[in-house]
Protein backbone atom coordinates (compact mmCIF):
# COMPACT_ATOMS: atom_id res chain seq x y z
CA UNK A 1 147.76 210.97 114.47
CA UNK A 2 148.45 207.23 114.44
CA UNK A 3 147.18 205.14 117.71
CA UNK A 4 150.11 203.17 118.37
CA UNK A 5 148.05 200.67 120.08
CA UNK A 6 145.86 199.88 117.13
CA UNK A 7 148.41 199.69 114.77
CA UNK A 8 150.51 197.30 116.85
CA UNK A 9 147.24 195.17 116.82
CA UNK A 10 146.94 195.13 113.49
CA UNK A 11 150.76 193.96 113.26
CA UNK A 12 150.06 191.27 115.41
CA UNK A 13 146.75 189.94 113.83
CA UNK A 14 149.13 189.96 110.75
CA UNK A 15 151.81 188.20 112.20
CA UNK A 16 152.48 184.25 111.94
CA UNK A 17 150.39 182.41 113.67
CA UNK A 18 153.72 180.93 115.78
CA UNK A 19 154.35 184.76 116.97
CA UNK A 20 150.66 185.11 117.81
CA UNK A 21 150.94 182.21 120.38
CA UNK A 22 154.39 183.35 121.50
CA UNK A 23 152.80 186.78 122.65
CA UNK A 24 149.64 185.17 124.13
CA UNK A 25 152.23 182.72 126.19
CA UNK A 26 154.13 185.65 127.58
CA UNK A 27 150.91 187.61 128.35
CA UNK A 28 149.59 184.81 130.54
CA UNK A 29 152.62 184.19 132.56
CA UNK A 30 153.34 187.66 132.73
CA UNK A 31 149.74 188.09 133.93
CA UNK A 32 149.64 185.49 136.42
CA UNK A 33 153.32 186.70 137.55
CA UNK A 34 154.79 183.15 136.98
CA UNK A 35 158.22 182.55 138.23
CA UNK A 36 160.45 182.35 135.49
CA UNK A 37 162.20 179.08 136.65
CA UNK A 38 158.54 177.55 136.98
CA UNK A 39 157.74 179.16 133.74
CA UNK A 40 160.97 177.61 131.77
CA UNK A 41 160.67 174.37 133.87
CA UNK A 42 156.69 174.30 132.06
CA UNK A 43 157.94 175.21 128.62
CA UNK A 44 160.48 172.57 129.15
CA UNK A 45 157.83 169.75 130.08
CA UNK A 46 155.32 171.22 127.01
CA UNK A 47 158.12 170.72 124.19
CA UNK A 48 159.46 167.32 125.31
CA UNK A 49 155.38 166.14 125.10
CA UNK A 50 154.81 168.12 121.71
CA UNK A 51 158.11 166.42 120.33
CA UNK A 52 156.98 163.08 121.58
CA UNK A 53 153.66 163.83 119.93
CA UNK A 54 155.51 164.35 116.99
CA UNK A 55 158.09 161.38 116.56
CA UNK A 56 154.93 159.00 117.53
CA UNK A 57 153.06 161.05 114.71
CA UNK A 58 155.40 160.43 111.79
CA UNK A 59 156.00 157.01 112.50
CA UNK A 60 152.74 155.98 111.98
């Protein structure tokens, strides 16, 4: 008999490292019961700083 727990572990230590973060992400807000507009409003503020980070990044 397979533990479906383990084995969905072991798919997500395999999985790219991108999905990895996405699920950690979702566990924390889910955790914390974040609203979802807060939540979205956060992702929002996170990608225009990454993206800024970027551009400023490859123009050096």
């Amino acid at each position: 008999m397979t533990d479906s727990h383990s084995s969905s572990s072991t798919a997500l230590e395999e999985a790219p490292d991108d999905v990895k973060l996405a699920v950690d992400l979702i566990y924390l807000l889910e955790s914390h019961a974040i609203d979802t507009d807060t939540a979205l409003s956060a992702i929002d503020m996170v990608k225009h700083d990454l993206l800024t980070k970027k551009a400023a990044s490859s123009s050096e």
